[in-house]
C-alpha atoms as a PDB file:
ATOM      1  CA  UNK A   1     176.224  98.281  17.986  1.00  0.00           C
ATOM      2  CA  UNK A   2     173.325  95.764  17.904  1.00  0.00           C
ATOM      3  CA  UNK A   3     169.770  95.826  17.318  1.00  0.00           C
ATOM      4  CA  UNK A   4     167.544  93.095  19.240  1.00  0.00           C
ATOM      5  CA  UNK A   5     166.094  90.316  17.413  1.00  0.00           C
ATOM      6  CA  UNK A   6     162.527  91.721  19.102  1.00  0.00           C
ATOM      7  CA  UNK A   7     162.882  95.532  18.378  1.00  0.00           C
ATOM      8  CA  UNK A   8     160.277  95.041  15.297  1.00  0.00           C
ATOM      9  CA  UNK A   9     157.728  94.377  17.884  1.00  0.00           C
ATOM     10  CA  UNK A  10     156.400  97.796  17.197  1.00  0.00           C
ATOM     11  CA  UNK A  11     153.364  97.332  19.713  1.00  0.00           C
ATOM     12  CA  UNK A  12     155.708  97.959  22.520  1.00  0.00           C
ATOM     13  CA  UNK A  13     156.894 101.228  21.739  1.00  0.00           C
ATOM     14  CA  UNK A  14     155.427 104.222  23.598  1.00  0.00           C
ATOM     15  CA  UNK A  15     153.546 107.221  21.510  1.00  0.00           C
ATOM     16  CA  UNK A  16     156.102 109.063  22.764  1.00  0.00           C
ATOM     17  CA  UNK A  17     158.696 107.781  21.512  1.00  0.00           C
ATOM     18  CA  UNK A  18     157.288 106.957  17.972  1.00  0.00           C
ATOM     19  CA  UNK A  19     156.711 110.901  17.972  1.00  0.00           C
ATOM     20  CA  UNK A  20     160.382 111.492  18.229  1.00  0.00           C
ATOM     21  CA  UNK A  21     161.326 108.846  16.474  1.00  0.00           C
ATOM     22  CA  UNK A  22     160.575 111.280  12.507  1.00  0.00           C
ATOM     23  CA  UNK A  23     162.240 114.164  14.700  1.00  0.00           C
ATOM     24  CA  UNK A  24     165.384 111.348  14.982  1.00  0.00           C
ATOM     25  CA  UNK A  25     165.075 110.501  11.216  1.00  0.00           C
ATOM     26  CA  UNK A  26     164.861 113.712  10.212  1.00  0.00           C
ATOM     27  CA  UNK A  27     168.370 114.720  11.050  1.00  0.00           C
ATOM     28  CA  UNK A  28     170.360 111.771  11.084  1.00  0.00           C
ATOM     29  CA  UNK A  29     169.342 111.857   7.302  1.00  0.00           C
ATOM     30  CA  UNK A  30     170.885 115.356   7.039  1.00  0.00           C
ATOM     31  CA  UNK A  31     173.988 113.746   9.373  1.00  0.00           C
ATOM     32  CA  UNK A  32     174.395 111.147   6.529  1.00  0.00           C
ATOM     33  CA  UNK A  33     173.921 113.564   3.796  1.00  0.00           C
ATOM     34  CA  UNK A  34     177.094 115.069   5.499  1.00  0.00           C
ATOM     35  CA  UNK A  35     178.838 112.592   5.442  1.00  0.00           C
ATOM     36  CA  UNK A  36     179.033 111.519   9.009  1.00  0.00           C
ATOM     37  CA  UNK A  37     179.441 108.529   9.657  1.00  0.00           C
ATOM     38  CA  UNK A  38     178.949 108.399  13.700  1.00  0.00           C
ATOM     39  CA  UNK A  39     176.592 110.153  16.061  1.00  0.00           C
ATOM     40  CA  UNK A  40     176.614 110.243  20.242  1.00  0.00           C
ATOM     41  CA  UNK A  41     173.162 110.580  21.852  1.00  0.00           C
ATOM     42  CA  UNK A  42     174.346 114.341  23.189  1.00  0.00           C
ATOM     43  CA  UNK A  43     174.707 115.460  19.191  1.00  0.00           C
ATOM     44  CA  UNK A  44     171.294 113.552  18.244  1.00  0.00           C
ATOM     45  CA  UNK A  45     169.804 115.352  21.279  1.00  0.00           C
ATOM     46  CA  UNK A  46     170.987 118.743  20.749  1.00  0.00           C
ATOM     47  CA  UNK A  47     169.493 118.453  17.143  1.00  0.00           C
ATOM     48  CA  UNK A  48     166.036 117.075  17.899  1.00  0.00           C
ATOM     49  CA  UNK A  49     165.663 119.542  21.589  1.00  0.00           C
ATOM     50  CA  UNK A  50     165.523 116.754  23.694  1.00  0.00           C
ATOM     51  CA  UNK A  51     167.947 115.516  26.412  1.00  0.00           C
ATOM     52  CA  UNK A  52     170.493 112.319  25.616  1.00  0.00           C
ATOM     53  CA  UNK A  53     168.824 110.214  27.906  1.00  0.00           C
ATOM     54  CA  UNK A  54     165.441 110.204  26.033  1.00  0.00           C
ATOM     55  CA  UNK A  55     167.726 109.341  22.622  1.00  0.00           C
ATOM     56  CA  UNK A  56     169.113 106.750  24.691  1.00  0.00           C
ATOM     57  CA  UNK A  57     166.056 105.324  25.999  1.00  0.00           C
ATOM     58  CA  UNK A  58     164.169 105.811  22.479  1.00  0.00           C
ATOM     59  CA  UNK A  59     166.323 104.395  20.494  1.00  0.00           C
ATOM     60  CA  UNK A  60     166.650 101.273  23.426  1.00  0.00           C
ATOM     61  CA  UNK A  61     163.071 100.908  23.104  1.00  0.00           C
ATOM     62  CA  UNK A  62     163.343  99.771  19.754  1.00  0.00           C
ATOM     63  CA  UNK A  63     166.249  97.326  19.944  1.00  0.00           C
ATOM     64  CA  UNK A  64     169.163  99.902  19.095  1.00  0.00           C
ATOM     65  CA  UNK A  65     172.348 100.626  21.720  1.00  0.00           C
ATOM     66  CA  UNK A  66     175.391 102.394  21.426  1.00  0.00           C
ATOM     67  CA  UNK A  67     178.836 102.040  21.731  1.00  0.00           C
ATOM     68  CA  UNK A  68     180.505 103.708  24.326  1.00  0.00           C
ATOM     69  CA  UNK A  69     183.055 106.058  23.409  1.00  0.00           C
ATOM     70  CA  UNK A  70     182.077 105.977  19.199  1.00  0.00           C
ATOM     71  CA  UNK A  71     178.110 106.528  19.847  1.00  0.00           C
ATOM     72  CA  UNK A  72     175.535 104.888  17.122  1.00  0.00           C
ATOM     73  CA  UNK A  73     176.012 104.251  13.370  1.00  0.00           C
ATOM     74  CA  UNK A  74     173.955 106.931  11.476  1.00  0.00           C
ATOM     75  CA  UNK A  75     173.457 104.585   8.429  1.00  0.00           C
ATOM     76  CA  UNK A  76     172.321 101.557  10.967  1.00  0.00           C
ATOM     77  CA  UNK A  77     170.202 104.413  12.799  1.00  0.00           C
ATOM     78  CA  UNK A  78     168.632 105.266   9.372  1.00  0.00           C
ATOM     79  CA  UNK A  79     167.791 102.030   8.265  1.00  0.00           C
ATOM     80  CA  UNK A  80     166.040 100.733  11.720  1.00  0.00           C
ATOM     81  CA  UNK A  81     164.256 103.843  12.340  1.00  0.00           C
ATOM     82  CA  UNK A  82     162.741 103.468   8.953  1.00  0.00           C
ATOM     83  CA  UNK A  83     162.150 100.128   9.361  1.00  0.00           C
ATOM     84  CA  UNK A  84     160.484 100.745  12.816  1.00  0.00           C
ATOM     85  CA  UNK A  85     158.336 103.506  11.208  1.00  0.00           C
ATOM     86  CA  UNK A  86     157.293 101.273   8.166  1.00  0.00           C
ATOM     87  CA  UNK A  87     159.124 103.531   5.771  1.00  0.00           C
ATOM     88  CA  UNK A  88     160.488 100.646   4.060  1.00  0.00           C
ATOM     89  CA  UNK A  89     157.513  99.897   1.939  1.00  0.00           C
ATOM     90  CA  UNK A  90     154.742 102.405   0.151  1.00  0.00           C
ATOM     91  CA  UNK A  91     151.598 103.490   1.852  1.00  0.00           C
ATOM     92  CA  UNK A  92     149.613 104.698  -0.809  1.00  0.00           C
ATOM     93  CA  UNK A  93     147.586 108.071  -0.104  1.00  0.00           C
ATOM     94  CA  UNK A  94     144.331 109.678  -1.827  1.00  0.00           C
ATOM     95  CA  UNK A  95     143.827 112.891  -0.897  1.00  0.00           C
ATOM     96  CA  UNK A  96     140.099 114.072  -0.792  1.00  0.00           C
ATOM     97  CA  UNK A  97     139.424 117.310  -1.340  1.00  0.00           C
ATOM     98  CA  UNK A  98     141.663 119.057  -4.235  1.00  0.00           C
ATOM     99  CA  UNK A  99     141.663 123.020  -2.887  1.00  0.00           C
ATOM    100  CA  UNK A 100     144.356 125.042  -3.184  1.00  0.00           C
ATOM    101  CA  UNK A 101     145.674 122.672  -0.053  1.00  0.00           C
ATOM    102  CA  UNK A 102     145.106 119.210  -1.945  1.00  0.00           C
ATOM    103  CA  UNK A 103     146.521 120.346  -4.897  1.00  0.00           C
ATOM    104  CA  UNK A 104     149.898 121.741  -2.689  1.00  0.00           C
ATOM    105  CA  UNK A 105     149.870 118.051  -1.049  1.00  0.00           C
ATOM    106  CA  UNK A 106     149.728 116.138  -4.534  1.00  0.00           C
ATOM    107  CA  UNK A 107     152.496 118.167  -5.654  1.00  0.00           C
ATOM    108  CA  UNK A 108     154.320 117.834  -2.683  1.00  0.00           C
ATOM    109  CA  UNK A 109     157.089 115.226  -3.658  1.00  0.00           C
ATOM    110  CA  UNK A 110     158.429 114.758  -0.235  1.00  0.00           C
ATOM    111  CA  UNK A 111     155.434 112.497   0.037  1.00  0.00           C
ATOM    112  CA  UNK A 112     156.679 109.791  -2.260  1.00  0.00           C
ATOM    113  CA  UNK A 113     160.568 110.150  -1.377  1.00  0.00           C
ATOM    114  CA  UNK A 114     159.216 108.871   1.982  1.00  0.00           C
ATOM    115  CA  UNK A 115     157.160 105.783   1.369  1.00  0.00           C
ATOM    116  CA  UNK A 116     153.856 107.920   0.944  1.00  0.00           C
ATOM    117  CA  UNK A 117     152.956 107.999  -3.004  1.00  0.00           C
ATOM    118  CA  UNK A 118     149.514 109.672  -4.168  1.00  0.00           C
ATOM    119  CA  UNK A 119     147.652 107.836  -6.005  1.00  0.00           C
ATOM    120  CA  UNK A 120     144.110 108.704  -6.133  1.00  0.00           C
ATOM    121  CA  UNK A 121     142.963 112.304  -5.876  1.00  0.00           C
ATOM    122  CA  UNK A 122     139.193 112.884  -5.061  1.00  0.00           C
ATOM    123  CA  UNK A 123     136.847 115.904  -4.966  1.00  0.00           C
ATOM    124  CA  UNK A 124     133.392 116.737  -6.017  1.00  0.00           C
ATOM    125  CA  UNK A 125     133.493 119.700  -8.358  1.00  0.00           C
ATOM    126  CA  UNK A 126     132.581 118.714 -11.510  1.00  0.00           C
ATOM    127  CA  UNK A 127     135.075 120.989 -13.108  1.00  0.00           C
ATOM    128  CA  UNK A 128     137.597 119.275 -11.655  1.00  0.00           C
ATOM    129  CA  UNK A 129     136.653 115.881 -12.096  1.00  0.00           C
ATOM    130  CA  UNK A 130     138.771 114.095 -15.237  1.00  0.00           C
ATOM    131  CA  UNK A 131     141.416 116.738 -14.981  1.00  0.00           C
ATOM    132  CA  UNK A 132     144.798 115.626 -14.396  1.00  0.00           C
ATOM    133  CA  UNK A 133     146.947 116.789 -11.260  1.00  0.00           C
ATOM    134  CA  UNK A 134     150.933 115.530 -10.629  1.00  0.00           C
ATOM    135  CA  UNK A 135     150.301 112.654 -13.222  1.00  0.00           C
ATOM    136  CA  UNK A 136     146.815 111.593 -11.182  1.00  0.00           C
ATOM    137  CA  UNK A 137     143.430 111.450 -12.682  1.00  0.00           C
ATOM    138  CA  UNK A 138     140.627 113.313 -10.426  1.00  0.00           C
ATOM    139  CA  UNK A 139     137.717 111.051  -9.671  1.00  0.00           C
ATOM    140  CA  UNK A 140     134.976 111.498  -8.130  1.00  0.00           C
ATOM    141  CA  UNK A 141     134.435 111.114  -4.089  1.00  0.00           C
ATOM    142  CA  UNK A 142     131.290 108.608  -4.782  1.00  0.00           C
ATOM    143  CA  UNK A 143     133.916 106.840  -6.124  1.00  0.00           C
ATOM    144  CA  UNK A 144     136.207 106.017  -3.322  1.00  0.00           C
ATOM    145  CA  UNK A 145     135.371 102.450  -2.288  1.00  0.00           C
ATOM    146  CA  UNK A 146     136.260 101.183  -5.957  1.00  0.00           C
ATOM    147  CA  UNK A 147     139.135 103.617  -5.817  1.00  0.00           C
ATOM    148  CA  UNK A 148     140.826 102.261  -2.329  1.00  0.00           C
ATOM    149  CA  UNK A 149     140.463  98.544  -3.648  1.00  0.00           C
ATOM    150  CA  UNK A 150     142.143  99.348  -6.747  1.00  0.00           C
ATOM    151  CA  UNK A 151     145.351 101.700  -5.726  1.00  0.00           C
ATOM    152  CA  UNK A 152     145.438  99.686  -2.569  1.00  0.00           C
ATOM    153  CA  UNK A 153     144.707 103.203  -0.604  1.00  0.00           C
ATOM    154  CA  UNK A 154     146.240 102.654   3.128  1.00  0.00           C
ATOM    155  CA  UNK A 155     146.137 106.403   4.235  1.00  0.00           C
ATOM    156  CA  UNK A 156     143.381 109.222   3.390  1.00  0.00           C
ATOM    157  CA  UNK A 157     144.622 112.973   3.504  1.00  0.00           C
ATOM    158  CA  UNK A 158     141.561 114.907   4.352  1.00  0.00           C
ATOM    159  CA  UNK A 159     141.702 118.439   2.693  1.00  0.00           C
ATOM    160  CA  UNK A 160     138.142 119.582   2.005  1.00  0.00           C
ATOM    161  CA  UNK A 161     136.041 122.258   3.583  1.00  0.00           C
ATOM    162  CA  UNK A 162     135.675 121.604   7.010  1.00  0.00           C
ATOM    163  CA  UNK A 163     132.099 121.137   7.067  1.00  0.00           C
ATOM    164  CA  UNK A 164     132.683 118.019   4.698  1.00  0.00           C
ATOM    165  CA  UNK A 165     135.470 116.385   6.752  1.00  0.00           C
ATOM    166  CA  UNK A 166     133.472 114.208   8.769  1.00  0.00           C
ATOM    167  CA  UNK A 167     131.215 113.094   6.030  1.00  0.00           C
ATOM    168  CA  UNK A 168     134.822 112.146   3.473  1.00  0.00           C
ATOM    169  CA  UNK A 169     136.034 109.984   6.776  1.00  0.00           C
ATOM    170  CA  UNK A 170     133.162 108.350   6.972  1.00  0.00           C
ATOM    171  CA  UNK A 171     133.177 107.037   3.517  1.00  0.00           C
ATOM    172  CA  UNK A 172     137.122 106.565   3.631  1.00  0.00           C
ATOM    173  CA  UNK A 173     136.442 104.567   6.740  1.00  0.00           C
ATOM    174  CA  UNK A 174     133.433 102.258   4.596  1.00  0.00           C
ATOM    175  CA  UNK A 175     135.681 102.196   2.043  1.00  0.00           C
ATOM    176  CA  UNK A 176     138.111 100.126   4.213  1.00  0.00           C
ATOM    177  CA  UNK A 177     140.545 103.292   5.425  1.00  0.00           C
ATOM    178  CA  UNK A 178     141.838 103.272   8.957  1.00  0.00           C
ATOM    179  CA  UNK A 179     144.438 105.852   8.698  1.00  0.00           C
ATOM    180  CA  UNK A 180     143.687 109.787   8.100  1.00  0.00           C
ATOM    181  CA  UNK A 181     145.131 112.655   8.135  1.00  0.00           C
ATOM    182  CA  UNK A 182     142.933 115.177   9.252  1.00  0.00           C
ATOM    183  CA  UNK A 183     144.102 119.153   7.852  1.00  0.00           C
ATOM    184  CA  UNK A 184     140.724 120.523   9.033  1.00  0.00           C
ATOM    185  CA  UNK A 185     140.038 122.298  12.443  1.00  0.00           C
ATOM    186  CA  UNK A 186     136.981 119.658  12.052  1.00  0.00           C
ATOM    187  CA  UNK A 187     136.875 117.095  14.870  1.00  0.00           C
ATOM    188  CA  UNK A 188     136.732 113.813  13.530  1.00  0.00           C
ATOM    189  CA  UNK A 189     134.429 110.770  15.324  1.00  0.00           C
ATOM    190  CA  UNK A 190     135.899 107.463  13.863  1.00  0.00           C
ATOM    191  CA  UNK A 191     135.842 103.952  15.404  1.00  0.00           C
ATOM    192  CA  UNK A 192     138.739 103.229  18.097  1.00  0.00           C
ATOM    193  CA  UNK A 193     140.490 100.796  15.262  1.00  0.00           C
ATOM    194  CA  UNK A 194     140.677 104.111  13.169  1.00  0.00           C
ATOM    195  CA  UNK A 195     143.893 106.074  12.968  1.00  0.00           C
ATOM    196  CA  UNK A 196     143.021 110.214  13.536  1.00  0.00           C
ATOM    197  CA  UNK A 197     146.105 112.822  12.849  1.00  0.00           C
ATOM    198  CA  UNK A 198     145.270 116.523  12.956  1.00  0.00           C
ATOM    199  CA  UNK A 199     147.070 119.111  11.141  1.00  0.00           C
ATOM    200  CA  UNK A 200     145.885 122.091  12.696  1.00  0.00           C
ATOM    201  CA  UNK A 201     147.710 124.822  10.618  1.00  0.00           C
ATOM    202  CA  UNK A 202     146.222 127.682  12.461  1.00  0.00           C
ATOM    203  CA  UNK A 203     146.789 126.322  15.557  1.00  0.00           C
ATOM    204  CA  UNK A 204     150.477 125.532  14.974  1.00  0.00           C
ATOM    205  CA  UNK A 205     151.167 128.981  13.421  1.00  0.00           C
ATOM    206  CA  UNK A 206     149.607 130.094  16.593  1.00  0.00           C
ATOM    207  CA  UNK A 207     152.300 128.212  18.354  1.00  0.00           C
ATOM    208  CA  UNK A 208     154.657 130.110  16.425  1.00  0.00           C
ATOM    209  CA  UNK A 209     153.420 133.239  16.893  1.00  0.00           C
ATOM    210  CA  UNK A 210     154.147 132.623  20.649  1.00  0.00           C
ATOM    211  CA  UNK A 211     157.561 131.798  20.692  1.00  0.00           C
ATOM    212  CA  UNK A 212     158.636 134.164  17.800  1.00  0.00           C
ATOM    213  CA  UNK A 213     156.986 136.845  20.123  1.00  0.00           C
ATOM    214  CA  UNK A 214     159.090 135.460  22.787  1.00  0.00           C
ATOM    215  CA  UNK A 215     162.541 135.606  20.713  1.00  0.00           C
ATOM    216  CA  UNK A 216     161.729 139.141  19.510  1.00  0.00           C
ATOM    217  CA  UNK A 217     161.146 140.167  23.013  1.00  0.00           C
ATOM    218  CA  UNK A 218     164.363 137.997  24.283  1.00  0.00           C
ATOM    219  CA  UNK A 219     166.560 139.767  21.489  1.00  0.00           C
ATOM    220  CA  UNK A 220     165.314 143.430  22.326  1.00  0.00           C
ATOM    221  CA  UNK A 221     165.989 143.041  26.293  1.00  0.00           C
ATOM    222  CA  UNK A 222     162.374 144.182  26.795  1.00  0.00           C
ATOM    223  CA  UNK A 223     161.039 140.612  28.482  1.00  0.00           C
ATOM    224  CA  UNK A 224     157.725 138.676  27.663  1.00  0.00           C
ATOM    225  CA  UNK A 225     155.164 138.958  30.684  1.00  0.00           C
ATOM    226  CA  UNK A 226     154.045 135.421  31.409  1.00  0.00           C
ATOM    227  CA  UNK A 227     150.844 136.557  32.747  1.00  0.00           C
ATOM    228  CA  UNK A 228     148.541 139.826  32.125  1.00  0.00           C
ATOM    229  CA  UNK A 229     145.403 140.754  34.499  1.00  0.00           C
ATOM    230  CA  UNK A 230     141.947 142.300  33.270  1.00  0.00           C
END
């Protein structure tokens, strides 16, 4: 087992892979919860729905082989993948926009187990403002460039009204922001330098819809048509 002295060179690595590479964490976590304390790149695979020679060539893309016959150390695998992600150190969030969906995400404590703590929470009902959410003080969103310099922000959680989405990146952005994530079907127009994830929620239980319409059908013998005619 050995990890190249280069395989923090994080530029190098394809989208593609980083995209897996959470999928990867996710379950070699679970693995070590388990107490295993081996995986092989067919086990990894079969977890994450992807074929062993993508694990293989993911995880070689960031330094990390395998031993034949014993497969990879699920403690080492842990620690690099974390370290490849930047999960070893805190990215501090503020979430703008504190809905029903902002306040879910600042109680969400999944988000500072994994490097991601909330610490500024934004919005611009008065009612809110002052008020106290998972131990954070709501401020308001005139207030962001004062409230980025002073909590350090390095990622802002969009969760307002759509119609406001593009006008809260904006400011993040001023403010000195260059990584959102974006949970409205808004389209947002940042700078190339700027960091855009969508959470499409609709669109993803969409997604679901489809292939739980597909299992039902799969289960029942009666066969999903692939295409219909008008």
């Amino acid at each position: 087992m050995n990890a190249s002295d280069d395989h923090r060179a994080i530029g190098a690595v394809s989208d593609a892979t980083v995209a897996r590479l959470p999928l990867f964490l996710q379950y070699l976590v679970e693995l070590a919860e388990q107490g295993d304390a081996s995986v092989s790149s067919e086990r990894l695979a079969e977890l994450s729905g992807v074929n062993p020679a993508t694990v293989r060539r993911d995880l070689a893309g960031i330094g990390i082989t395998g031993t034949r016959g014993v497969g990879y150390d699920v403690k080492y695998l842990v620690h690099e993948i974390s370290v490849v992600l930047g999960l070893n150190q805190e990215w501090p969030v503020v979430i703008v926009g504190v809905g029903n969906l902002g306040r879910a995400l600042a109680n969400y404590d999944g988000l500072t187990s994994r490097g991601f703590p909330v610490r500024a929470l934004v919005d611009v009902d008065d009612a809110l403002l002052g008020t106290e959410l998972a131990g954070v003080v709501i401020e308001h969103v005139r207030d962001l460039p004062a409230i980025v310099e002073r909590e350090a922000i390095a990622v802002g959680v969009l969760a307002t009204p759509s119609a406001s989405a593009q006008q809260a990146a904006d400011v993040l952005v001023e403010s000195g922001v260059t990584s959102l994530l974006n949970f409205t079907p808004e389209a947002i127009s940042v700078d190339a330098d700027v960091q855009v994830r969508g959470v499409d929620l609709a669109t993803e239980l969409q997604i679901l819809s489809f292939y739980q319409q597909r299992s039902t059908a799969a289960r029942s013998g009666t066969g999903l048509p692939l295409e219909t005619t008008t």
